[in-house]
N, C-alpha and C. Protein backbone atom coordinates (compact mmCIF):
# COMPACT_ATOMS: atom_id res chain seq x y z
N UNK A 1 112.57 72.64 84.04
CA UNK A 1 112.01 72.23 85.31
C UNK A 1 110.93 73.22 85.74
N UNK A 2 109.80 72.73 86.23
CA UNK A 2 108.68 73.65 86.79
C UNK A 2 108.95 73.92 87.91
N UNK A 3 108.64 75.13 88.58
CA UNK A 3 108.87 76.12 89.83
C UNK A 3 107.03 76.58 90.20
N UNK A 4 106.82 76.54 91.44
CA UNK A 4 105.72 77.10 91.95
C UNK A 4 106.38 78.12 92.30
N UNK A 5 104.50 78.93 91.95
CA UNK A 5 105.12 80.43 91.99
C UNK A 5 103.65 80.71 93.13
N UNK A 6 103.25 81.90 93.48
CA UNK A 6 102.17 82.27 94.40
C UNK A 6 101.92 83.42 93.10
N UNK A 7 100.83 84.05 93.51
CA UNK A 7 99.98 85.18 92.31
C UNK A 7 101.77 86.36 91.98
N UNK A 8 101.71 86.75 91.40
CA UNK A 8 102.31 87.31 90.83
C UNK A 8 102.87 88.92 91.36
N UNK A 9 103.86 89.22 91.66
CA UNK A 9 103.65 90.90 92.31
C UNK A 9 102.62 91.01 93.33
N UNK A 10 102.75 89.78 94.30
CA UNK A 10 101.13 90.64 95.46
C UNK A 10 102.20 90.09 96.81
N UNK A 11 102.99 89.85 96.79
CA UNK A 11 103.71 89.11 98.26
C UNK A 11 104.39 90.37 99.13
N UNK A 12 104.02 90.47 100.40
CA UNK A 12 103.95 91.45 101.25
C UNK A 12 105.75 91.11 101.69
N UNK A 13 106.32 90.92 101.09
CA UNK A 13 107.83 90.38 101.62
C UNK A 13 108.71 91.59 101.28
N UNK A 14 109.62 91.56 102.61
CA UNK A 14 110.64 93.20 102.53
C UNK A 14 111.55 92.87 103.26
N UNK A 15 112.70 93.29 102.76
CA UNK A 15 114.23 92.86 103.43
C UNK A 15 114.99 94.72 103.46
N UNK A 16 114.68 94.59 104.40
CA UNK A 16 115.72 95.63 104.78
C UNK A 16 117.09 95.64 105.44
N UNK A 17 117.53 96.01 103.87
CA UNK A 17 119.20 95.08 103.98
C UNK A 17 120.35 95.81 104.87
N UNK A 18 119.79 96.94 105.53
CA UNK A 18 120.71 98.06 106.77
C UNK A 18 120.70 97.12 108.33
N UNK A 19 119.40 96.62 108.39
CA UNK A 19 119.23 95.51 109.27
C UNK A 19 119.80 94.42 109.46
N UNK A 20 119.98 94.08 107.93
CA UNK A 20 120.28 92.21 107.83
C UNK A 20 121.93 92.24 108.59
N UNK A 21 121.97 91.24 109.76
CA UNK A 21 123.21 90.73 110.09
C UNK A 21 123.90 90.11 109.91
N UNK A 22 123.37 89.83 108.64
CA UNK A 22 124.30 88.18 107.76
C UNK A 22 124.02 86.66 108.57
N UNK A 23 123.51 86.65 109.12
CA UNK A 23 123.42 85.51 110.47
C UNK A 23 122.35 84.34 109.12
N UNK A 24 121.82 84.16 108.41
CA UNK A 24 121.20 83.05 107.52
C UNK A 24 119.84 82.46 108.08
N UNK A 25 119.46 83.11 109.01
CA UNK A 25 118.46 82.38 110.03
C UNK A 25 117.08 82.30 109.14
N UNK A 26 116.88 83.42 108.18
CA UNK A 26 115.99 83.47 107.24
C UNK A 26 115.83 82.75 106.04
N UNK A 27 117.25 82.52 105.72
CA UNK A 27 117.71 81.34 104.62
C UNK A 27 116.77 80.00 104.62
N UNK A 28 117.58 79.59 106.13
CA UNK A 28 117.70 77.87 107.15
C UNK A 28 115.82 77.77 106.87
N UNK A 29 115.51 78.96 107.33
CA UNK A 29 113.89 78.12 107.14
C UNK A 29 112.52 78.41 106.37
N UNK A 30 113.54 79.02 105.30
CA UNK A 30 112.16 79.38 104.11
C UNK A 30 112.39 78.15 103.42
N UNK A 31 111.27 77.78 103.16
CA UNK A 31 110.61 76.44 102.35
C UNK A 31 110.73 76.51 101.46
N UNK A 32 110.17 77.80 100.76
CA UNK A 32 110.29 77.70 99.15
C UNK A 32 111.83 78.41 98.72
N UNK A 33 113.06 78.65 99.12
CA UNK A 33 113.79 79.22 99.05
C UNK A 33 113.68 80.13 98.32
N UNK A 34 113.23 80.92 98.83
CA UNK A 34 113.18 82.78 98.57
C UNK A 34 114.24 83.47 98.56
N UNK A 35 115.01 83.16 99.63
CA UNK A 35 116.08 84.30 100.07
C UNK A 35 117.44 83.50 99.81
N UNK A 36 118.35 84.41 99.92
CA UNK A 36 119.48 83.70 99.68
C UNK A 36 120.58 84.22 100.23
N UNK A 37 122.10 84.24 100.40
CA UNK A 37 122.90 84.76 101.15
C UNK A 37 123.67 85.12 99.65
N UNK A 38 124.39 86.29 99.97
CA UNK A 38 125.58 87.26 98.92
C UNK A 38 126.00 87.52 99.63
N UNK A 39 127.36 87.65 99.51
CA UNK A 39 128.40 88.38 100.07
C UNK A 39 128.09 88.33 101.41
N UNK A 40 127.64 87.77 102.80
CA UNK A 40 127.80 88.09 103.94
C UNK A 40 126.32 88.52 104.41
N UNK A 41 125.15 89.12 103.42
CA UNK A 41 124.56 89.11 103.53
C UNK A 41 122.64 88.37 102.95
N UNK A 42 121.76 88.81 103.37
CA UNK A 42 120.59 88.35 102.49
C UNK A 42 119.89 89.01 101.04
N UNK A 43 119.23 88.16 100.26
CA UNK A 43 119.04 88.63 99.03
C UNK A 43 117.85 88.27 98.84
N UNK A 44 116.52 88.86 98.12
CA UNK A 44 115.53 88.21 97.55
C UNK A 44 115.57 87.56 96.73
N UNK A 45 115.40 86.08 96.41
CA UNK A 45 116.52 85.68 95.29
C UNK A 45 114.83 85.18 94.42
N UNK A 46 113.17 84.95 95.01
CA UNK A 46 112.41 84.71 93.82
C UNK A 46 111.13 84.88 95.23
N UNK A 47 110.99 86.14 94.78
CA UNK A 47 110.26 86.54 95.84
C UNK A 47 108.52 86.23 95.67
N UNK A 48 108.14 85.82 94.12
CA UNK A 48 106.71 85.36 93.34
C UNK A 48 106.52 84.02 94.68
N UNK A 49 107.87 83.13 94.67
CA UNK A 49 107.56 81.87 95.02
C UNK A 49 107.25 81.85 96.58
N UNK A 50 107.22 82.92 97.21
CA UNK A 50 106.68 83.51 99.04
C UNK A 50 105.27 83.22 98.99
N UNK A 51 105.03 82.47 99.92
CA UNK A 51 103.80 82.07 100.78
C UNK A 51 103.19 82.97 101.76
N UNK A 52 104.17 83.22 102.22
CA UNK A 52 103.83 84.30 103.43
C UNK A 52 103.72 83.61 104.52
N UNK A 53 104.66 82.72 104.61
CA UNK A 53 104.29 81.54 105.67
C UNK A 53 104.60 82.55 107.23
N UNK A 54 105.80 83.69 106.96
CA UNK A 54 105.99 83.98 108.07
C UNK A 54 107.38 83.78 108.61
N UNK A 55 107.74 82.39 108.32
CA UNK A 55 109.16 81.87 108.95
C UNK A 55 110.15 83.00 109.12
N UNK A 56 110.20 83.41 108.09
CA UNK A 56 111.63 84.07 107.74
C UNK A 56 111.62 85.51 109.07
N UNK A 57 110.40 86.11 108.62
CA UNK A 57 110.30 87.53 109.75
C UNK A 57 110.24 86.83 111.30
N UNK A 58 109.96 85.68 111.20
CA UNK A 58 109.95 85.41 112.74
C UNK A 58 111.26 84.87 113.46
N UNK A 59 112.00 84.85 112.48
CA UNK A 59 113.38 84.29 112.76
C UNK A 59 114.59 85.10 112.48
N UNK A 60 114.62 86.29 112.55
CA UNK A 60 115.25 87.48 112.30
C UNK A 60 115.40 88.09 113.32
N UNK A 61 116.35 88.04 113.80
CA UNK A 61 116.23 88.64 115.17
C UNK A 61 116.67 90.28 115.61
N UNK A 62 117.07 90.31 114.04
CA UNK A 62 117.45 92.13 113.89
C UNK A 62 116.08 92.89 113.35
N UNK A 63 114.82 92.01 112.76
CA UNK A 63 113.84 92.33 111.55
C UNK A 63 113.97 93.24 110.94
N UNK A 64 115.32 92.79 109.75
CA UNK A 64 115.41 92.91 108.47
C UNK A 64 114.11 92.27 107.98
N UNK A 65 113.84 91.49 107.91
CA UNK A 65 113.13 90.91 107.08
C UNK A 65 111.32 90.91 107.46
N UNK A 66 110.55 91.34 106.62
CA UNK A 66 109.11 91.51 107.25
C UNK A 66 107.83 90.87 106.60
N UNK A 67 106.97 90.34 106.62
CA UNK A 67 105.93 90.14 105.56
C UNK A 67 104.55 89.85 106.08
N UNK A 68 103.54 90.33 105.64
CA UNK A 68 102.41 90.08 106.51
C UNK A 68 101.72 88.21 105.97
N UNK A 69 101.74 88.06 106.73
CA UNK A 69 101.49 86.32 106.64
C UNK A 69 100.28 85.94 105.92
N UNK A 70 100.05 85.42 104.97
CA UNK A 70 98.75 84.95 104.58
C UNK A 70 98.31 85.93 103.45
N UNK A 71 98.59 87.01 103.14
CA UNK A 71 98.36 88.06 102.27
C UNK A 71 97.93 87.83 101.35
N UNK A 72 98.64 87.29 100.19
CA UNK A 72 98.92 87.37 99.06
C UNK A 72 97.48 86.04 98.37
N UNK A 73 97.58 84.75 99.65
CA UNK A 73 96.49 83.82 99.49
C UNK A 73 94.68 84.30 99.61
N UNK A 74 94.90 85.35 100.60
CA UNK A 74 93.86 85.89 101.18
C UNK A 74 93.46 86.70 99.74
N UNK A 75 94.29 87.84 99.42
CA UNK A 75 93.49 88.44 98.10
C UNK A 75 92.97 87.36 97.39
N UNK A 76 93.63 86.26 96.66
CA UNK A 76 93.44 85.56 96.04
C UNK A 76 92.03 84.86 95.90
N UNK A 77 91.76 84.29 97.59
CA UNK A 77 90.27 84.46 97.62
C UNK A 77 89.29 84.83 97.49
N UNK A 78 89.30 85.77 97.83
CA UNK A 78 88.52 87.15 97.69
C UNK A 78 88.01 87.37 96.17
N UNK A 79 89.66 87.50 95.68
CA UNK A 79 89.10 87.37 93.80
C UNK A 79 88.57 86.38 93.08
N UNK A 80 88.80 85.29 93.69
CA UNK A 80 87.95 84.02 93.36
C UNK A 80 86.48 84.41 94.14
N UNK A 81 86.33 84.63 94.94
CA UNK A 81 84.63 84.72 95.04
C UNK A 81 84.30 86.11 94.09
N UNK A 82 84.53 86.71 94.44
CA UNK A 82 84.31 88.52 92.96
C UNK A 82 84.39 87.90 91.46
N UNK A 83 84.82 86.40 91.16
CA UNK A 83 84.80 86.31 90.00
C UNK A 83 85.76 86.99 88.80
N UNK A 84 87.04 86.99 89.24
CA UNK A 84 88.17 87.50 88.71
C UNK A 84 88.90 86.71 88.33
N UNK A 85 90.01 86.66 87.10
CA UNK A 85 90.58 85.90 86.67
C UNK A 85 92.13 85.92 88.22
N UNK A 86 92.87 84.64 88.07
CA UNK A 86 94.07 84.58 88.47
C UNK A 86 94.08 84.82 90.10
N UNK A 87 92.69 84.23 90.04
CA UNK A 87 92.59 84.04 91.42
C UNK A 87 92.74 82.90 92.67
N UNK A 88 93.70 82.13 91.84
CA UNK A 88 94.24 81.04 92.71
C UNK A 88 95.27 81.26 93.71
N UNK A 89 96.18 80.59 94.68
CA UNK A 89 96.74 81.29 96.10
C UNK A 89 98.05 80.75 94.84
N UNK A 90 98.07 80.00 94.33
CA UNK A 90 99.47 79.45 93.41
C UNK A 90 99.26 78.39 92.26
N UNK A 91 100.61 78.55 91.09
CA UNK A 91 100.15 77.83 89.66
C UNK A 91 101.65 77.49 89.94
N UNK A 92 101.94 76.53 88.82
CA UNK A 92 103.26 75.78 88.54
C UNK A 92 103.34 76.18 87.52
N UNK A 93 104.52 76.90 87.02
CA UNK A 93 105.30 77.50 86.17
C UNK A 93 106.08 76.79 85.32
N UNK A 94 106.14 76.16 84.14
CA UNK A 94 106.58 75.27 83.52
C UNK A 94 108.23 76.39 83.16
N UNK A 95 109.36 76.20 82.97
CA UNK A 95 110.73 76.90 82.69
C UNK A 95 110.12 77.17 81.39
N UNK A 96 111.10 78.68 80.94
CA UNK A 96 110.96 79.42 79.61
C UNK A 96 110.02 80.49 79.80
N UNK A 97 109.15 80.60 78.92
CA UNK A 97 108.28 81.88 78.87
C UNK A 97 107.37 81.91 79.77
N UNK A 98 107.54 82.57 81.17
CA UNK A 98 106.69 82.29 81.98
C UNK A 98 105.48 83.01 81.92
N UNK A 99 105.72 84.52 80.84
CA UNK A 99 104.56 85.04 80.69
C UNK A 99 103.65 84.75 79.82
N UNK A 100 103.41 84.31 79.04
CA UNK A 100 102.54 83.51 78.32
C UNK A 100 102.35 81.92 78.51
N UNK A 101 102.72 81.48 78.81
CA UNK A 101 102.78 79.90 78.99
C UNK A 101 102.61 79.84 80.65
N UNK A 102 101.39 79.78 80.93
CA UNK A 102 101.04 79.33 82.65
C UNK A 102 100.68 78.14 82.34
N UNK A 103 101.28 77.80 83.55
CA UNK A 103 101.02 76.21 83.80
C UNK A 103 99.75 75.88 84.63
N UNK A 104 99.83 74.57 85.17
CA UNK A 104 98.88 74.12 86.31
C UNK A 104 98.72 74.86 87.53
N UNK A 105 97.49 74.75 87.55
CA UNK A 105 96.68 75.39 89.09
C UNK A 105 96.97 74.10 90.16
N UNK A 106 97.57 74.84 90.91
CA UNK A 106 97.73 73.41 91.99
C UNK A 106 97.33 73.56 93.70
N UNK A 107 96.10 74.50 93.70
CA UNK A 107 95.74 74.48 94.78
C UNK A 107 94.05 74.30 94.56
């Protein structure tokens, strides 16, 4: 099964798990399910697939959880006008070898 992913290692996302109150509020409204619950508390469970939409830090009411919004799309731009490879905001990841085998550009 294919998974969207966002650029690779650039997502401004941080869980500071001394914070987290176990409460799921970050879970309930990430889109791409990022996070996940263990034991009572939260987990980064595929942190590539973060948008930076925001939801999660804004719904934390202890802020465990932090990320600067738009980040990761914004470089992306940037490297697309500089003329750099892998400069799309996100690709679809076909399952198996994800490092050699990139899939579709889907933005």
């Amino acid at each position: 099964m294919e998974k969207m992913i966002y650029l690779k290692d650039v997502v401004t996302l941080q869980l500071n798990e001394k914070n987290c109150s176990g409460c799921g509020m970050c879970v309930v409204v990430c889109p791409h399910a990022v996070l996940s619950m263990n034991n009572g508390k939260v987990q980064i469970e595929n942190r590539d697939s973060c948008m930076e939409c925001g939801a999660c830090a804004m719904n934390c009411p202890t802020h465990a959880v932090t990320v600067q919004a738009g980040v990761g799309c914004a470089a992306a731009v940037i490297n697309a006008a500089l003329g750099r490879d892998g400069a799309c905001c996100c690709v679809v990841e076909p399952s198996g070898d994800s490092e050699n085998n990139r899939g579709k550009i889907c933005c």
